[in-house]
N, C-alpha and C. Protein backbone atom coordinates (compact mmCIF):
# COMPACT_ATOMS: atom_id res chain seq x y z
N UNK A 1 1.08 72.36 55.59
CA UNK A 1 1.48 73.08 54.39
C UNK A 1 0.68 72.59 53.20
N UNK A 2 0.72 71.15 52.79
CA UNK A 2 0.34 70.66 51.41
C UNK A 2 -0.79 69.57 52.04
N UNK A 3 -1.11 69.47 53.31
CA UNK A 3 -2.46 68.77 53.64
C UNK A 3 -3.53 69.56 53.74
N UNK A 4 -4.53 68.70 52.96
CA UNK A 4 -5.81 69.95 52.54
C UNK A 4 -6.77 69.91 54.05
N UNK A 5 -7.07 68.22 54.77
CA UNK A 5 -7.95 68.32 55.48
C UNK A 5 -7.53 67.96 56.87
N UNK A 6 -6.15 68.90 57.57
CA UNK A 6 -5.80 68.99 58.92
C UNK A 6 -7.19 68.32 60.25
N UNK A 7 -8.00 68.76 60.54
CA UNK A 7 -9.14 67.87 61.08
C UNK A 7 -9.28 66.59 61.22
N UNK A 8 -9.65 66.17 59.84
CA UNK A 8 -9.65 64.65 59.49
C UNK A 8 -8.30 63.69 59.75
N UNK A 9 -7.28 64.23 59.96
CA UNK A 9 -5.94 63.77 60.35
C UNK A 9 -5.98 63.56 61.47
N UNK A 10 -6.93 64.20 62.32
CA UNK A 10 -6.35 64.07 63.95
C UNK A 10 -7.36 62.77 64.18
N UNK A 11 -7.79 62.56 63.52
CA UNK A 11 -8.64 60.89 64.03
C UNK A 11 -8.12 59.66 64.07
N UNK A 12 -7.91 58.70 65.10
CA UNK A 12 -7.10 57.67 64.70
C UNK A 12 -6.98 57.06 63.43
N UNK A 13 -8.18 56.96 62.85
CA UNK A 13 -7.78 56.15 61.43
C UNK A 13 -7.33 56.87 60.27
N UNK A 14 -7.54 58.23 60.49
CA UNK A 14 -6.89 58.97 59.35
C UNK A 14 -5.56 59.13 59.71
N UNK A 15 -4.88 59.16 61.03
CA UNK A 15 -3.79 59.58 61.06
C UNK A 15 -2.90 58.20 61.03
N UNK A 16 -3.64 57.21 60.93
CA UNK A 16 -3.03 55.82 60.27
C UNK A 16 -2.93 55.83 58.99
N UNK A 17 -3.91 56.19 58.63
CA UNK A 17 -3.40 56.22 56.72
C UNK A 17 -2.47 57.20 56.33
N UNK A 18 -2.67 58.66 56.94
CA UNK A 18 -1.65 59.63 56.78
C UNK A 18 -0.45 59.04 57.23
N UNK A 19 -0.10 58.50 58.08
CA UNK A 19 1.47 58.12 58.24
C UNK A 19 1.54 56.97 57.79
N UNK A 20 0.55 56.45 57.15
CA UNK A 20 0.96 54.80 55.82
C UNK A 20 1.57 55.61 54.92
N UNK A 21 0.97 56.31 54.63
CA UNK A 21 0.93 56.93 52.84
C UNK A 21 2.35 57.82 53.26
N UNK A 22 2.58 58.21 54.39
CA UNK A 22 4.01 59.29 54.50
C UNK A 22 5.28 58.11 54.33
N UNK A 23 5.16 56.86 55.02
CA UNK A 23 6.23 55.75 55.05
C UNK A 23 6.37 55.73 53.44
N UNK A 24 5.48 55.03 53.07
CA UNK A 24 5.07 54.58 51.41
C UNK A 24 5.56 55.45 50.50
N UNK A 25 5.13 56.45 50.39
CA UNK A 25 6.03 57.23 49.60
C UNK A 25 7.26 57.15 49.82
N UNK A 26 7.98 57.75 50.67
CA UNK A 26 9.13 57.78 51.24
C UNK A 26 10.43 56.29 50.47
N UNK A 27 9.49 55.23 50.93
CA UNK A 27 10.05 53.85 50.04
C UNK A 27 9.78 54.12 48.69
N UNK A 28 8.28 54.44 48.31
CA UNK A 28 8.36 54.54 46.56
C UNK A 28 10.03 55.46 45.52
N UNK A 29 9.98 56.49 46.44
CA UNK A 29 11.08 57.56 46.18
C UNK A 29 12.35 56.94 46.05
N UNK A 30 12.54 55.89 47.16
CA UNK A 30 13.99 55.81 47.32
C UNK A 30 13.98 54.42 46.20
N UNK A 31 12.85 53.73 45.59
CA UNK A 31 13.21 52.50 44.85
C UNK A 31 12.66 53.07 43.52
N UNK A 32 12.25 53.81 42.93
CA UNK A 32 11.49 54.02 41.43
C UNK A 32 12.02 55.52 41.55
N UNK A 33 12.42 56.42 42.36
CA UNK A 33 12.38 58.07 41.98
C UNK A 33 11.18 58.43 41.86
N UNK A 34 11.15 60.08 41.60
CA UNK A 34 10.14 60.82 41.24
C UNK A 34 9.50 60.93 40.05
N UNK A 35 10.10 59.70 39.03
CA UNK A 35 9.05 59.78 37.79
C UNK A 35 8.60 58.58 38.41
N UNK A 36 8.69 57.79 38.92
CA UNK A 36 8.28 56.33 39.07
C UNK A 36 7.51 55.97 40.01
N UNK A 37 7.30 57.08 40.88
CA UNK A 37 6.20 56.87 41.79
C UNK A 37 4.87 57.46 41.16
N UNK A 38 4.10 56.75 41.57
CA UNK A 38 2.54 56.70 41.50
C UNK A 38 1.94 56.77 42.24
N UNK A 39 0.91 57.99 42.62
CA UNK A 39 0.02 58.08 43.28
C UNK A 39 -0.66 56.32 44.12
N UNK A 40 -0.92 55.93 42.39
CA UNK A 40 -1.46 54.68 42.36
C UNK A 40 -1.17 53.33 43.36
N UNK A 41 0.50 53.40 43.03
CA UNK A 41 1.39 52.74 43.69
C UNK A 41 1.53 52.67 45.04
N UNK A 42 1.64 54.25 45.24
CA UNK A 42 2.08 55.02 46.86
C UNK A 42 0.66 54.17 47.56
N UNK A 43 -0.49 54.67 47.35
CA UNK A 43 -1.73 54.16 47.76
C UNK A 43 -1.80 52.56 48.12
N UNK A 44 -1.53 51.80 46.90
CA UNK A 44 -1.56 50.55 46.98
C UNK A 44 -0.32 49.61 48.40
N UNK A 45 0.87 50.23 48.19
CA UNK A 45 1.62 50.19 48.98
C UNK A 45 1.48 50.73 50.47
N UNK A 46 0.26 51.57 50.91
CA UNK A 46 0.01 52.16 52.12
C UNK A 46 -1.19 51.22 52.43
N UNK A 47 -1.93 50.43 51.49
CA UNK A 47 -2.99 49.46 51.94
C UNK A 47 -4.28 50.43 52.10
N UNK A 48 -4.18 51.26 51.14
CA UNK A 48 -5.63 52.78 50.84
C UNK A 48 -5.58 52.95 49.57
N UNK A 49 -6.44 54.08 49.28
CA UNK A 49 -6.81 54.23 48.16
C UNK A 49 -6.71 55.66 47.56
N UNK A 50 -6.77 55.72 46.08
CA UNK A 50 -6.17 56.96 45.33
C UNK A 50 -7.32 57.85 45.99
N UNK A 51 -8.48 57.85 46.32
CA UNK A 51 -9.25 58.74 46.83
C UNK A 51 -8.55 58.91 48.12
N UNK A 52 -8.02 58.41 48.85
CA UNK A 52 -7.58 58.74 49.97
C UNK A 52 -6.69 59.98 50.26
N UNK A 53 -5.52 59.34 49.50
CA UNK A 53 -4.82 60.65 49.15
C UNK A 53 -4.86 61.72 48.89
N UNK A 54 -6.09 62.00 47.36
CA UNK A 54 -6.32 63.19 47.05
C UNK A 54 -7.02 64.18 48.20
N UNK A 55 -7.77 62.77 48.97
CA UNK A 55 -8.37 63.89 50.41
C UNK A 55 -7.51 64.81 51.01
N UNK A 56 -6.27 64.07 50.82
CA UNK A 56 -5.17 65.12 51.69
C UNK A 56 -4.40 65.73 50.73
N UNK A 57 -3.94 65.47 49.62
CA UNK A 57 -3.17 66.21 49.16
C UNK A 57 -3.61 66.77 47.26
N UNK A 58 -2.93 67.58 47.12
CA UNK A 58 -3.36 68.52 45.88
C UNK A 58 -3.45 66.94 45.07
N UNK A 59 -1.67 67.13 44.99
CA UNK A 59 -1.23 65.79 43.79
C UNK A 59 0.03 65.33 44.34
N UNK A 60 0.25 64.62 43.60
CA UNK A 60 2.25 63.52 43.70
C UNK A 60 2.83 64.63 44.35
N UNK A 61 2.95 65.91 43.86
CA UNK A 61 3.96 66.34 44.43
C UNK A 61 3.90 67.25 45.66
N UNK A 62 2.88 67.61 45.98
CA UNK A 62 2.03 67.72 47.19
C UNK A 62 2.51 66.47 48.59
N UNK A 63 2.32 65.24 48.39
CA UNK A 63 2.18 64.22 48.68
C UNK A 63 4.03 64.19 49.45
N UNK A 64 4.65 64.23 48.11
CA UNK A 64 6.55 63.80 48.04
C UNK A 64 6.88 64.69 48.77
N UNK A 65 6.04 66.34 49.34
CA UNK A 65 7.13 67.07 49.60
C UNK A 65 6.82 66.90 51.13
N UNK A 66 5.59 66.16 51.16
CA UNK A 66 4.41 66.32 53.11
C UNK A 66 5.93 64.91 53.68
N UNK A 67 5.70 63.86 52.65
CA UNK A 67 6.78 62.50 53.38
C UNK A 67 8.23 63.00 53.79
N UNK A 68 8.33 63.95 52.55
CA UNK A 68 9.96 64.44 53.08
C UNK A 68 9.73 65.03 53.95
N UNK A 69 9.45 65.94 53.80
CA UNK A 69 9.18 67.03 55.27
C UNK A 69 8.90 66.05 56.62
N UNK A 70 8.15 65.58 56.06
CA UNK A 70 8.06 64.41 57.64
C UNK A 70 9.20 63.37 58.33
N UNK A 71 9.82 63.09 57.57
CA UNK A 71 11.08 62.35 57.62
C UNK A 71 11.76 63.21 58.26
N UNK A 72 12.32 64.15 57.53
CA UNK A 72 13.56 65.13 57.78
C UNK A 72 12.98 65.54 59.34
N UNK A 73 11.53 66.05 59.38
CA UNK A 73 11.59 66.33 60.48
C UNK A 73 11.73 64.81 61.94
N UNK A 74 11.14 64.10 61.25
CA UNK A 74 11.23 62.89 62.65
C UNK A 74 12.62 62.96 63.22
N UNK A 75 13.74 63.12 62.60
CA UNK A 75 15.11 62.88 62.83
C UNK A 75 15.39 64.14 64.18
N UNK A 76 14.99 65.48 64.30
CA UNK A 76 14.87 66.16 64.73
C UNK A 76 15.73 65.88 66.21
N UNK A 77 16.87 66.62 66.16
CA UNK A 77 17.82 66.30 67.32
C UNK A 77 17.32 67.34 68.51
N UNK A 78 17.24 66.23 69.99
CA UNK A 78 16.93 67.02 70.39
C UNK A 78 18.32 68.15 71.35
N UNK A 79 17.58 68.71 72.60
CA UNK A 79 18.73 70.24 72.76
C UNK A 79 19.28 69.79 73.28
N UNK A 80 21.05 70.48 72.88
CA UNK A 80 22.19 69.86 73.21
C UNK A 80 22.41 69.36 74.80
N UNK A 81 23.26 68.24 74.96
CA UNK A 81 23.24 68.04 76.56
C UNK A 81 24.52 68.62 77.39
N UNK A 82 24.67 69.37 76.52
CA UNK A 82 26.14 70.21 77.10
C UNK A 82 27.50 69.16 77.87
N UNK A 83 27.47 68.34 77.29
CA UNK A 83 28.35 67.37 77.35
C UNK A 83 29.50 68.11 77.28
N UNK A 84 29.83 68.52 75.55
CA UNK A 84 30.96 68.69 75.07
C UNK A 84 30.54 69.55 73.91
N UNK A 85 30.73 70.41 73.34
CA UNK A 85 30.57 71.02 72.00
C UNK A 85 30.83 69.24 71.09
N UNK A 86 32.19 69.09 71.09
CA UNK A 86 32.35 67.89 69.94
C UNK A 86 31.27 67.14 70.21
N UNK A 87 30.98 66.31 72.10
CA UNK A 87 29.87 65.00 72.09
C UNK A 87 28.52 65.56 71.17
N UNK A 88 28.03 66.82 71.88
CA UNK A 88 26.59 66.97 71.07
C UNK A 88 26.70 67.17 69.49
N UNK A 89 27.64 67.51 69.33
CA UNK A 89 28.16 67.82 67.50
C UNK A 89 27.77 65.79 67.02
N UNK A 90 28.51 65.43 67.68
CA UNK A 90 28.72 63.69 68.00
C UNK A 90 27.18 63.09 67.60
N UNK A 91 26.42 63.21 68.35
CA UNK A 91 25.19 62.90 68.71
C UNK A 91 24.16 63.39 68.10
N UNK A 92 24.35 64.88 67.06
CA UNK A 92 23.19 65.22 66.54
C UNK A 92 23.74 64.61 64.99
N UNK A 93 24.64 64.59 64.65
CA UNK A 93 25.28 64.21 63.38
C UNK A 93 24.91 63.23 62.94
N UNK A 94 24.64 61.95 64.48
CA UNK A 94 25.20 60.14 63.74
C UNK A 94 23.89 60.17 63.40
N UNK A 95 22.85 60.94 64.24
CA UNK A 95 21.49 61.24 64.22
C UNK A 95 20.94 60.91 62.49
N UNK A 96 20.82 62.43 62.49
CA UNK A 96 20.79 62.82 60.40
C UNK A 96 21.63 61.13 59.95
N UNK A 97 22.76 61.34 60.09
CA UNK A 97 23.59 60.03 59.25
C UNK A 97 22.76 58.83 59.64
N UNK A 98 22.26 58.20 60.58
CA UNK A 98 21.75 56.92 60.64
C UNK A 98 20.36 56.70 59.61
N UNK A 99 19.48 58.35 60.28
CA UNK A 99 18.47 58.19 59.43
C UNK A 99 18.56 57.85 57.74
N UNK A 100 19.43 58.83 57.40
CA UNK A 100 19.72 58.79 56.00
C UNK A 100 20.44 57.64 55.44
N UNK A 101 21.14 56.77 56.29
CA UNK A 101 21.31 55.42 55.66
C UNK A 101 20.65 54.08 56.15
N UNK A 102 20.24 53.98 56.93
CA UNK A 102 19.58 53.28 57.16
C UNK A 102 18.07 52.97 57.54
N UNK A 103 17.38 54.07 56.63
CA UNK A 103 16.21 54.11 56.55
C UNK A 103 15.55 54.36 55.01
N UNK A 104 14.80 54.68 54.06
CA UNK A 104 14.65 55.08 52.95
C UNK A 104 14.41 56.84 52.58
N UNK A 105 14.77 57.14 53.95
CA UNK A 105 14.50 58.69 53.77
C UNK A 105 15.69 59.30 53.01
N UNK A 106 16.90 58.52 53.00
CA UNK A 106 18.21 59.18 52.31
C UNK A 106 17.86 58.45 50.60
N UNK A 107 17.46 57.72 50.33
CA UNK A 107 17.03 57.35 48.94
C UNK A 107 16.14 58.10 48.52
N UNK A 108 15.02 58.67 49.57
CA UNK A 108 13.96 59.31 48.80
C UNK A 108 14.34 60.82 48.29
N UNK A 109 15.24 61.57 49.38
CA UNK A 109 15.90 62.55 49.36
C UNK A 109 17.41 62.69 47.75
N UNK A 110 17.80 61.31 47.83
CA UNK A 110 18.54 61.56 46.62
C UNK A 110 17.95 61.52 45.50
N UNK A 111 16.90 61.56 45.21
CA UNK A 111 16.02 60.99 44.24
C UNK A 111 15.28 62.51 43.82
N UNK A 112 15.13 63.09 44.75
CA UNK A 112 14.58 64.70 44.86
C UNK A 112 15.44 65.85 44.07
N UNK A 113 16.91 65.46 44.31
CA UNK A 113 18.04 66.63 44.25
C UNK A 113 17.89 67.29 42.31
N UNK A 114 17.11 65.80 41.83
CA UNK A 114 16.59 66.50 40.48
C UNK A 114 15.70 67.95 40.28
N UNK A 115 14.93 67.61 41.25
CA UNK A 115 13.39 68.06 41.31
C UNK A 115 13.29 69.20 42.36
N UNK A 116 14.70 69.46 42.99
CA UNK A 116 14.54 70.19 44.06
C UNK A 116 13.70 71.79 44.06
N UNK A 117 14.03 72.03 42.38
CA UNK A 117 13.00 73.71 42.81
C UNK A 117 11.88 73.60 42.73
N UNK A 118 11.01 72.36 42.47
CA UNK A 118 9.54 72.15 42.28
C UNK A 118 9.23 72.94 43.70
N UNK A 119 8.56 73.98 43.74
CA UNK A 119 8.17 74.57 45.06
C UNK A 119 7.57 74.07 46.26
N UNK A 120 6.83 73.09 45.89
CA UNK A 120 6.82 72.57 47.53
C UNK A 120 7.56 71.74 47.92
N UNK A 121 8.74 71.05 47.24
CA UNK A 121 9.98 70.30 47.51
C UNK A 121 10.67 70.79 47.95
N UNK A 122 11.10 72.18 47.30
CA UNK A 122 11.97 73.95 47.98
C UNK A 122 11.49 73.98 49.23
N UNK A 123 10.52 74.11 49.65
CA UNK A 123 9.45 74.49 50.64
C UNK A 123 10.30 73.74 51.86
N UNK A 124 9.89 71.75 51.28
CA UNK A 124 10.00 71.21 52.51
C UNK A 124 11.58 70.99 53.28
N UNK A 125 12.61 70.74 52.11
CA UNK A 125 13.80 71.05 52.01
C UNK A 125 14.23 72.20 53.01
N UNK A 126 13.87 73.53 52.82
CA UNK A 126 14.30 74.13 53.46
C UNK A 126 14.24 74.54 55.10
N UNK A 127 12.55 73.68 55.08
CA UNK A 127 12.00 73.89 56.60
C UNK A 127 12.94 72.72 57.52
N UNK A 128 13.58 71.68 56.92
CA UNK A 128 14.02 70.54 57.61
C UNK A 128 15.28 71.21 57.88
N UNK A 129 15.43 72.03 56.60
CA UNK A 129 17.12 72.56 57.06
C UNK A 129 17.64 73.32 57.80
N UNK A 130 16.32 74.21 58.23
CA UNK A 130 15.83 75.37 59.00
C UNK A 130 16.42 74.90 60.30
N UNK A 131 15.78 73.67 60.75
CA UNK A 131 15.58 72.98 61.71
C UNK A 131 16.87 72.76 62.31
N UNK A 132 17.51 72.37 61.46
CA UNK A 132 18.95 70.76 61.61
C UNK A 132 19.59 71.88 61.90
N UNK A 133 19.47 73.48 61.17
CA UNK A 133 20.93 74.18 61.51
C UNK A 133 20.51 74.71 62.78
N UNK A 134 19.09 75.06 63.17
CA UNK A 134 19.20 75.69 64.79
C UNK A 134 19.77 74.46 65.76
N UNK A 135 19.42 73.18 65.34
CA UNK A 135 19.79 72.41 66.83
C UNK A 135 21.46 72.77 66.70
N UNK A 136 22.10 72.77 65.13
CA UNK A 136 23.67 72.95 65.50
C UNK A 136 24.33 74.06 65.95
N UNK A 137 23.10 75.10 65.57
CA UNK A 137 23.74 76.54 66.54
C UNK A 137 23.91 76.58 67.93
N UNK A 138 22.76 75.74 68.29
CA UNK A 138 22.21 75.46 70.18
C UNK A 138 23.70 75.12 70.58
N UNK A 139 24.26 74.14 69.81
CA UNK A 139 25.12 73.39 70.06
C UNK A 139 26.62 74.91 69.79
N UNK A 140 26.53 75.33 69.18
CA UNK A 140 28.19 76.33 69.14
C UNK A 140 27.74 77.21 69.99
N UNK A 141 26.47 77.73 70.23
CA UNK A 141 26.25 79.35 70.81
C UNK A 141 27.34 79.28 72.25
N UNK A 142 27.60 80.59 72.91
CA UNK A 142 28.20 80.90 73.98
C UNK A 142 29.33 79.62 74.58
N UNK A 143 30.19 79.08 72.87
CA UNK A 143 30.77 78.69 73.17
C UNK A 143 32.36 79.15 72.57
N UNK A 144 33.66 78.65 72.36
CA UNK A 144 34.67 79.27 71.70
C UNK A 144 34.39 79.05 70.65
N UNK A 145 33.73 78.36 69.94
CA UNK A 145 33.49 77.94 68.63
C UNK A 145 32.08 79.03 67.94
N UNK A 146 31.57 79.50 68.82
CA UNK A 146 30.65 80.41 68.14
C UNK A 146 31.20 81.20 66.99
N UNK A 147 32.20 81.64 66.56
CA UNK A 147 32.82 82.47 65.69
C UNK A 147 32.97 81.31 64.04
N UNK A 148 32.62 82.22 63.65
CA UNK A 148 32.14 81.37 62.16
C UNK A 148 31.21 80.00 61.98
N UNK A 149 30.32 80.06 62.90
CA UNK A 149 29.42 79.19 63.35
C UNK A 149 28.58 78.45 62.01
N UNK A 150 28.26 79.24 61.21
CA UNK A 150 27.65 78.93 60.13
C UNK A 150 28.31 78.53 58.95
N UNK A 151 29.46 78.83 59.08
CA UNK A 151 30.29 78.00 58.05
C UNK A 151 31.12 76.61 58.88
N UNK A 152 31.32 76.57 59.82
CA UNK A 152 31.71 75.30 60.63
C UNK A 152 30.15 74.07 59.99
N UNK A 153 29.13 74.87 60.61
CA UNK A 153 27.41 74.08 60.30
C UNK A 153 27.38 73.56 58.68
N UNK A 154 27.52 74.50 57.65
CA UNK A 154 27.86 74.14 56.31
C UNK A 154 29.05 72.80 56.17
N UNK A 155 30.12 73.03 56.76
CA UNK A 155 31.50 72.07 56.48
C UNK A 155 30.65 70.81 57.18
N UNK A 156 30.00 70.57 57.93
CA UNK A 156 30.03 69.58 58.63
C UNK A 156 28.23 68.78 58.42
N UNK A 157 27.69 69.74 57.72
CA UNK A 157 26.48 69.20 57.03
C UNK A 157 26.73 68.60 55.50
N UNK A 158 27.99 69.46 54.70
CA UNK A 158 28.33 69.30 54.21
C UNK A 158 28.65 67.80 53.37
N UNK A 159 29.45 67.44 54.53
CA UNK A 159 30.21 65.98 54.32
C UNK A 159 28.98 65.07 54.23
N UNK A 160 28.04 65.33 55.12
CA UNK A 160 26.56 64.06 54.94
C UNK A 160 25.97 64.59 53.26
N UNK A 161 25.36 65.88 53.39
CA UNK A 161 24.69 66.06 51.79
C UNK A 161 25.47 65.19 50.89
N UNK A 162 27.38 65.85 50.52
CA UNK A 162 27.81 65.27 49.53
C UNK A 162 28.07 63.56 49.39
N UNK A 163 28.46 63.65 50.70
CA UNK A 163 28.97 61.59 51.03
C UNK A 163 27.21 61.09 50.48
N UNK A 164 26.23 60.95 51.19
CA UNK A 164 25.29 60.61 51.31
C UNK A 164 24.63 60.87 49.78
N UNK A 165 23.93 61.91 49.69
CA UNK A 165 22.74 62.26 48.56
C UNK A 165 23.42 62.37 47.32
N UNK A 166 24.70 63.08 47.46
CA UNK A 166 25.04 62.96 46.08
C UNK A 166 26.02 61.78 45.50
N UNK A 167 26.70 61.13 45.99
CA UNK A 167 27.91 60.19 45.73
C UNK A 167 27.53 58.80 46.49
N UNK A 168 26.06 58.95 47.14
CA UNK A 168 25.97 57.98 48.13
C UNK A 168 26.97 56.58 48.13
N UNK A 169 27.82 57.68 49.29
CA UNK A 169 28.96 56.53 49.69
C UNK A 169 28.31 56.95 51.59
N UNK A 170 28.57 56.03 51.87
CA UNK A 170 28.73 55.66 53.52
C UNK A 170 29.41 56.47 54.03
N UNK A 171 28.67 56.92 55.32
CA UNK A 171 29.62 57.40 56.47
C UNK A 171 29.54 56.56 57.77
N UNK A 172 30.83 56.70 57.98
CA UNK A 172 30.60 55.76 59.40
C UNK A 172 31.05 56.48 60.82
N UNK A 173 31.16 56.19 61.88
CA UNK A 173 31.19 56.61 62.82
C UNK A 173 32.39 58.16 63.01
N UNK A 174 33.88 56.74 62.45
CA UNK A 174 34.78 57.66 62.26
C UNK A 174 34.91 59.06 61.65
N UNK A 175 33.93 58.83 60.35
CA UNK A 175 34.19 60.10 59.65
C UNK A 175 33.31 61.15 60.56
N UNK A 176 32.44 61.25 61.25
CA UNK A 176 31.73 62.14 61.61
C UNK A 176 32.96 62.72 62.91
N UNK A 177 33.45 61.61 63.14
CA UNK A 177 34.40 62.50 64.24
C UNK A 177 35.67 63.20 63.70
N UNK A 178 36.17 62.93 62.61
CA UNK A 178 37.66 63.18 62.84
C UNK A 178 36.25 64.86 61.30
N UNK A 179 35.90 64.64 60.87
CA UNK A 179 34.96 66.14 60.45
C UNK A 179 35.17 66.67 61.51
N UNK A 180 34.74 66.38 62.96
CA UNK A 180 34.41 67.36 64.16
C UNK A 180 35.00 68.07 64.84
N UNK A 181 36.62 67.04 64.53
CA UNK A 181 37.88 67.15 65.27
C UNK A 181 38.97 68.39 64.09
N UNK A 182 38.66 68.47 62.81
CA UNK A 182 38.99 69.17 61.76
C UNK A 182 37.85 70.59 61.95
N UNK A 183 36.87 70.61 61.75
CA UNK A 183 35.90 71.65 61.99
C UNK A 183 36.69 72.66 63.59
N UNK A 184 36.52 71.81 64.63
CA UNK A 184 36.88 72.67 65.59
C UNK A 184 38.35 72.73 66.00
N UNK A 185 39.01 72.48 65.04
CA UNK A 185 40.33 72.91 64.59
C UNK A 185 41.16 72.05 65.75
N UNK A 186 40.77 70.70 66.25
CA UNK A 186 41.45 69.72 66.85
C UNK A 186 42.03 69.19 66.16
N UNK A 187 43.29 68.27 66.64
CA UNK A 187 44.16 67.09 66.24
C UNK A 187 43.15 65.54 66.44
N UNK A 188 42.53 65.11 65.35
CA UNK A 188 42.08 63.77 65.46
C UNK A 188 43.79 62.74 65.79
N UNK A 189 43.19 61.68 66.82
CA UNK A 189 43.91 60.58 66.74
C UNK A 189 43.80 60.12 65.27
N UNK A 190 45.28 59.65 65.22
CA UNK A 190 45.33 58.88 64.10
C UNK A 190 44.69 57.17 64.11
N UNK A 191 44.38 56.86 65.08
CA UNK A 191 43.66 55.47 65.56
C UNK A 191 42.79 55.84 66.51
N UNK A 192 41.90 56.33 66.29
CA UNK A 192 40.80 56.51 67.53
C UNK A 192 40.59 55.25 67.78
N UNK A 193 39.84 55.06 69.58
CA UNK A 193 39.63 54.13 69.80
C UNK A 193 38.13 53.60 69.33
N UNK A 194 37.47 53.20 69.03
CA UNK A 194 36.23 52.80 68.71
C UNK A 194 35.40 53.12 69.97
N UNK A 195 34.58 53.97 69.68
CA UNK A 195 33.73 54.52 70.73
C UNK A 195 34.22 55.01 72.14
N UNK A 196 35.45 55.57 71.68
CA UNK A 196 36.04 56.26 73.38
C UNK A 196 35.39 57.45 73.18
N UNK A 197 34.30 58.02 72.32
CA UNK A 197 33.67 59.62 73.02
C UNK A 197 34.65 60.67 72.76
N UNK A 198 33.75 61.35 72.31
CA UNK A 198 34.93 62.92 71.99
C UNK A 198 35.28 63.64 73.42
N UNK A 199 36.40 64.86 72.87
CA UNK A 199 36.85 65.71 73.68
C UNK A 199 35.83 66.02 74.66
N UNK A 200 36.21 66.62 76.04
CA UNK A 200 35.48 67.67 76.96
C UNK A 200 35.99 68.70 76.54
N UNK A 201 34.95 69.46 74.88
CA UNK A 201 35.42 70.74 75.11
C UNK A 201 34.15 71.10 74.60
C-alpha cells in the first residue's frame, strides 16, 4: 500500500531493515505517540538510516500506517478448529488481547485513535479489521449463533477496543469468557475454574 520499492524488500537485507523499522516504529508509537515519533528516531532505533526509510516510504505517516498494518496483521487468527463456537471465539480473542497487551502494538494503536482519519491510518485500520471480523464470522457461520452475527462480532470486539485502546485497563482470561458466555446468551459460572475450556457448543 504505502511501500514505494516492493522488489527491494524481497532481499534479505532489505527485508531486515523493513521489519527493523516496522518493530521500531511500532515501540516509538506506543512510548512518545504520533507527534513524538521521528522519522529520525524510528531510523536510529531500527539501527538504519533516514535515507532508508524514505526508500520505502512517502513520510511518518506512510511509515505509522505500513507498522500498524503489520502488527494488526501478524496477530491474524488462524481458521476456526471447530472445537466449539465458544473454544474458537476462546482462542481467536486471547489472540488480539495478548498481542495488544503484551506487546507495543496496543500502545502504538492507542496513540493513533487521535489521528485515526489521517487516510492511510483509515486505510490500515480498516484492512486489519477487515480481517479480525472474517476469522469471527468463520467462527459463527452454519452455526445457531449465525443470526445477528455481526453485532455479537461488534459486542465482543468491542470489550478489547474499549477495555484496551481507550481506558487501557486489562483484560484477562476471565473477561474474554464470561463476554462469550453473555454474547452467546449462556449462563457463565459464577467461579469458573481457571482454564477448564469453554462449552461444546
Amino acid at each position: 500500500m504505502v511501500q514505494k520499492n516492493p522488489s527491494a524488500a524481497g532481499r534479505p537485507q532489505e527485508h531486515r531493515v523493513t521489519t527493523a523499522l516496522m518493530e521500531a516504529t511500532l515501540i516509538e508509537l506506543a512510548e512518545n505517540g504520533f507527534e513524538g515519533s521521528t522519522v529520525a528516531a524510528i531510523a536510529n532505533r531500527a539501527r538504519t538510516s533516514k535515507q532508508a526509510v524514505y526508500r520505502r516510504f512517502g513520510n511518518k505517516t506512510d511509515m505509522i500506517a505500513a507498522a500498524v498494518e503489520h502488527g494488526l496483521l501478524s496477530i491474524r487468527s488462524t481458521s476456526p478448529q471447530r472445537i466449539s463456537v465458544a473454544e474458537d471465539l476462546r482462542q481467536s480473542l486471547a489472540g488480539i488481547v495478548s498481542s495488544f497487551q503484551e506487546t507495543p502494538l496496543g500502545g502504538a494503536i492507542r496513540a493513533l485513535v487521535p489521528h485515526r482519519d489521517l487516510q492511510p491510518i483509515t486505510e490500515a485500520l480498516e484492512n486489519a479489521e477487515n480481517d479480525r471480523r472474517l476469522v469471527l464470522r468463520q467462527i459463527f457461520i452454519a452455526t445457531p449463533f449465525e443470526t445477528d452475527m455481526e453485532t455479537r462480532i461488534d459486542l465482543l470486539l468491542g470489550l478489547i477496543y474499549f477495555r484496551l485502546l481507550i481506558r487501557n485497563v486489562p483484560i484477562g482470561q476471565n473477561d474474554i469468557e464470561r463476554a462469550i458466555y453473555l454474547v452467546l446468551g449462556l449462563v457463565a459460572p459464577r467461579d469458573p475454574a481457571p482454564h477448564a475450556g469453554m462449552p461444546g457448543i
